[in-house]
C-alpha atoms as a PDB file:
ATOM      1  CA  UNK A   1     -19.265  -7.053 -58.701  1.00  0.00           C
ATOM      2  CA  UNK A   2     -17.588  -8.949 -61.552  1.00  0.00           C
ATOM      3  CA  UNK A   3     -13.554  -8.274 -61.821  1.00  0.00           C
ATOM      4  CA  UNK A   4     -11.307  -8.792 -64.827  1.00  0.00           C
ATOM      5  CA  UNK A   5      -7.756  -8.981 -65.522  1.00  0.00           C
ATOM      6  CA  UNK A   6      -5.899  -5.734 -66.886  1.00  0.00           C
ATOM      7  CA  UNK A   7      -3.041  -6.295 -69.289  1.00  0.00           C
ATOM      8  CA  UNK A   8      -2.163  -2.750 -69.426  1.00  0.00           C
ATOM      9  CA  UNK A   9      -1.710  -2.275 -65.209  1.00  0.00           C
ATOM     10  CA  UNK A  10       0.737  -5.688 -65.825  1.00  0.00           C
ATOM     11  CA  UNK A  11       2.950  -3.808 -68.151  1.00  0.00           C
ATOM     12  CA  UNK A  12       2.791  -0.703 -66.493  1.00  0.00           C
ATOM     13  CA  UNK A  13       3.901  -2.254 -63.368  1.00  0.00           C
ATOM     14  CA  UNK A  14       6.561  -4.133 -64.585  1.00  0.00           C
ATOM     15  CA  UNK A  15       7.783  -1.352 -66.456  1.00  0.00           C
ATOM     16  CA  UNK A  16       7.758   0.811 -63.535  1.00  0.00           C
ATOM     17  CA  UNK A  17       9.549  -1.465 -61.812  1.00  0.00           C
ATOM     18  CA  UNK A  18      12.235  -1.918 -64.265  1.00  0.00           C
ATOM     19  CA  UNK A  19      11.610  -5.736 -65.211  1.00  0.00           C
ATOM     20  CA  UNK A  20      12.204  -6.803 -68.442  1.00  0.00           C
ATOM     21  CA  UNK A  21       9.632  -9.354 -69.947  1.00  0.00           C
ATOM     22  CA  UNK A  22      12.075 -12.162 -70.148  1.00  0.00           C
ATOM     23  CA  UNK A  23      13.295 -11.292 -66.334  1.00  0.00           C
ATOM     24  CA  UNK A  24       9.311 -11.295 -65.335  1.00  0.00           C
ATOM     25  CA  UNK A  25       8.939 -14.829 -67.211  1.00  0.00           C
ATOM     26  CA  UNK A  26      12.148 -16.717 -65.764  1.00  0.00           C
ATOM     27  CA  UNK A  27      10.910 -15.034 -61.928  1.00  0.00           C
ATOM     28  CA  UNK A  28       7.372 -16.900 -62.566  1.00  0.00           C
ATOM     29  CA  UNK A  29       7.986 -19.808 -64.886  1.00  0.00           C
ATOM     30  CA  UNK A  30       6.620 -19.209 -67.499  1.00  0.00           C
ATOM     31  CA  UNK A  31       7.977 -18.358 -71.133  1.00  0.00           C
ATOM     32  CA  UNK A  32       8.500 -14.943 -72.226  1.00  0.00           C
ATOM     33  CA  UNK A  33       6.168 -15.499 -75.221  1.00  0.00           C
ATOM     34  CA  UNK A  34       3.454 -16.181 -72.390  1.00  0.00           C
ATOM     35  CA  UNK A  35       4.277 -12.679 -70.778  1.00  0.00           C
ATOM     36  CA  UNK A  36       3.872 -11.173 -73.809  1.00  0.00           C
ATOM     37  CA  UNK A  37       0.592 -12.623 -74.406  1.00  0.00           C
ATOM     38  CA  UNK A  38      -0.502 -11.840 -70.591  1.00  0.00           C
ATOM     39  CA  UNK A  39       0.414  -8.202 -71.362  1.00  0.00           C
ATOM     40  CA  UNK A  40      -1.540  -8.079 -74.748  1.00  0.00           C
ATOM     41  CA  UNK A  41      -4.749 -10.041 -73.010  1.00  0.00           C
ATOM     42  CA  UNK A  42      -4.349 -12.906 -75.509  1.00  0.00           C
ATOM     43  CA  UNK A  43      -4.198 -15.663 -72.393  1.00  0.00           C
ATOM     44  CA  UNK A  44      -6.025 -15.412 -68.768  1.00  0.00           C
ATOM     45  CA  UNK A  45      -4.191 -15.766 -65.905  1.00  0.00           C
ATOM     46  CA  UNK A  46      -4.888 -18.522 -63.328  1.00  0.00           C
ATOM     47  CA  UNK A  47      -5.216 -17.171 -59.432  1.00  0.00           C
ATOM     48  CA  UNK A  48      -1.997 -18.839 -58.955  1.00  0.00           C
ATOM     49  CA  UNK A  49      -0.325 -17.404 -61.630  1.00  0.00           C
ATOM     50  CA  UNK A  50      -1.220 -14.055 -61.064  1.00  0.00           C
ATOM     51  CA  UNK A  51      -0.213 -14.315 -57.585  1.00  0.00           C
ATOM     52  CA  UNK A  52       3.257 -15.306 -58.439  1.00  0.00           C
ATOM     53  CA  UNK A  53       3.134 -12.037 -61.132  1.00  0.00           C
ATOM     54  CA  UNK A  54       2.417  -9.653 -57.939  1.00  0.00           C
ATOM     55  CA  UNK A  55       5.155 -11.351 -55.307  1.00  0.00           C
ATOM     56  CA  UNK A  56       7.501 -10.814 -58.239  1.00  0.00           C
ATOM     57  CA  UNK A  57       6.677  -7.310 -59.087  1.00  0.00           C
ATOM     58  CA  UNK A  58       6.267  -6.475 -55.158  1.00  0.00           C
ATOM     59  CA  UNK A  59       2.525  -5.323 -56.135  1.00  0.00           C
ATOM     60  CA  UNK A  60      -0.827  -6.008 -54.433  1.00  0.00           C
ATOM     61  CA  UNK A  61      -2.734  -8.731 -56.358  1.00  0.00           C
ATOM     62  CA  UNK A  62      -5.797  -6.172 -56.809  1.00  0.00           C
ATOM     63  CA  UNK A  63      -3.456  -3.609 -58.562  1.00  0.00           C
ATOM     64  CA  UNK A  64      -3.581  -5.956 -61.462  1.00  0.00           C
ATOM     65  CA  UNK A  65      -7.799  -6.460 -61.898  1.00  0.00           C
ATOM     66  CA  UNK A  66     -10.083  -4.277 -62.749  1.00  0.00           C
ATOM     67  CA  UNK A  67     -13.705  -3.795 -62.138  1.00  0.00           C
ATOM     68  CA  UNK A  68     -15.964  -5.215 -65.049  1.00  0.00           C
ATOM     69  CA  UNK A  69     -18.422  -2.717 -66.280  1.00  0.00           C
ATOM     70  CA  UNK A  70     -21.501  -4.524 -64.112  1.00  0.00           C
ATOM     71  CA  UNK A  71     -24.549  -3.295 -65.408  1.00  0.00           C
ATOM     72  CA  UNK A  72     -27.780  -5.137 -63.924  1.00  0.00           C
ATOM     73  CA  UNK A  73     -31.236  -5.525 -64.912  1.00  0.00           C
ATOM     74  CA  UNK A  74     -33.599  -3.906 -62.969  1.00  0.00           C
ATOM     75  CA  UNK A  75     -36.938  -5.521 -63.038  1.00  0.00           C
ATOM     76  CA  UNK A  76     -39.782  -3.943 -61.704  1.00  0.00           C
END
């Protein structure tokens, strides 16, 4: 099974956990324009990077993918 990033659970989570985007960007190094992006899913996020998103929110890494629609072919 395929998995994808989800912008939306990143915002959500931060949100939830009070974190302004700016706050969020100076805990991971990265700019706040880059957050932004992250959020919108204008840029991928790097295994590394997205690690360093969960340890700063406090969140599982898994919280923030998503399972791809994975449709297979079937031959017979």
């Amino acid at each position: 099974m395929a998995f994808e990033f989800d912008p939306d659970a990143l915002r959500r989570i931060r949100r939830e956990r009070g974190v302004t985007q700016q706050k969020l960007a100076d805990m991971v190094g990265r700019d706040v324009t880059t957050v932004s992006q992250y959020e919108r899913g204008r840029y991928g996020l790097s295994v590394g990077t997205l690690a360093a998103i969960a340890r700063a929110l406090n969140a599982p890494m898994d919280a923030f993918i998503k399972a791809a629609d994975d449709r297979e072919l079937v031959s017979a």
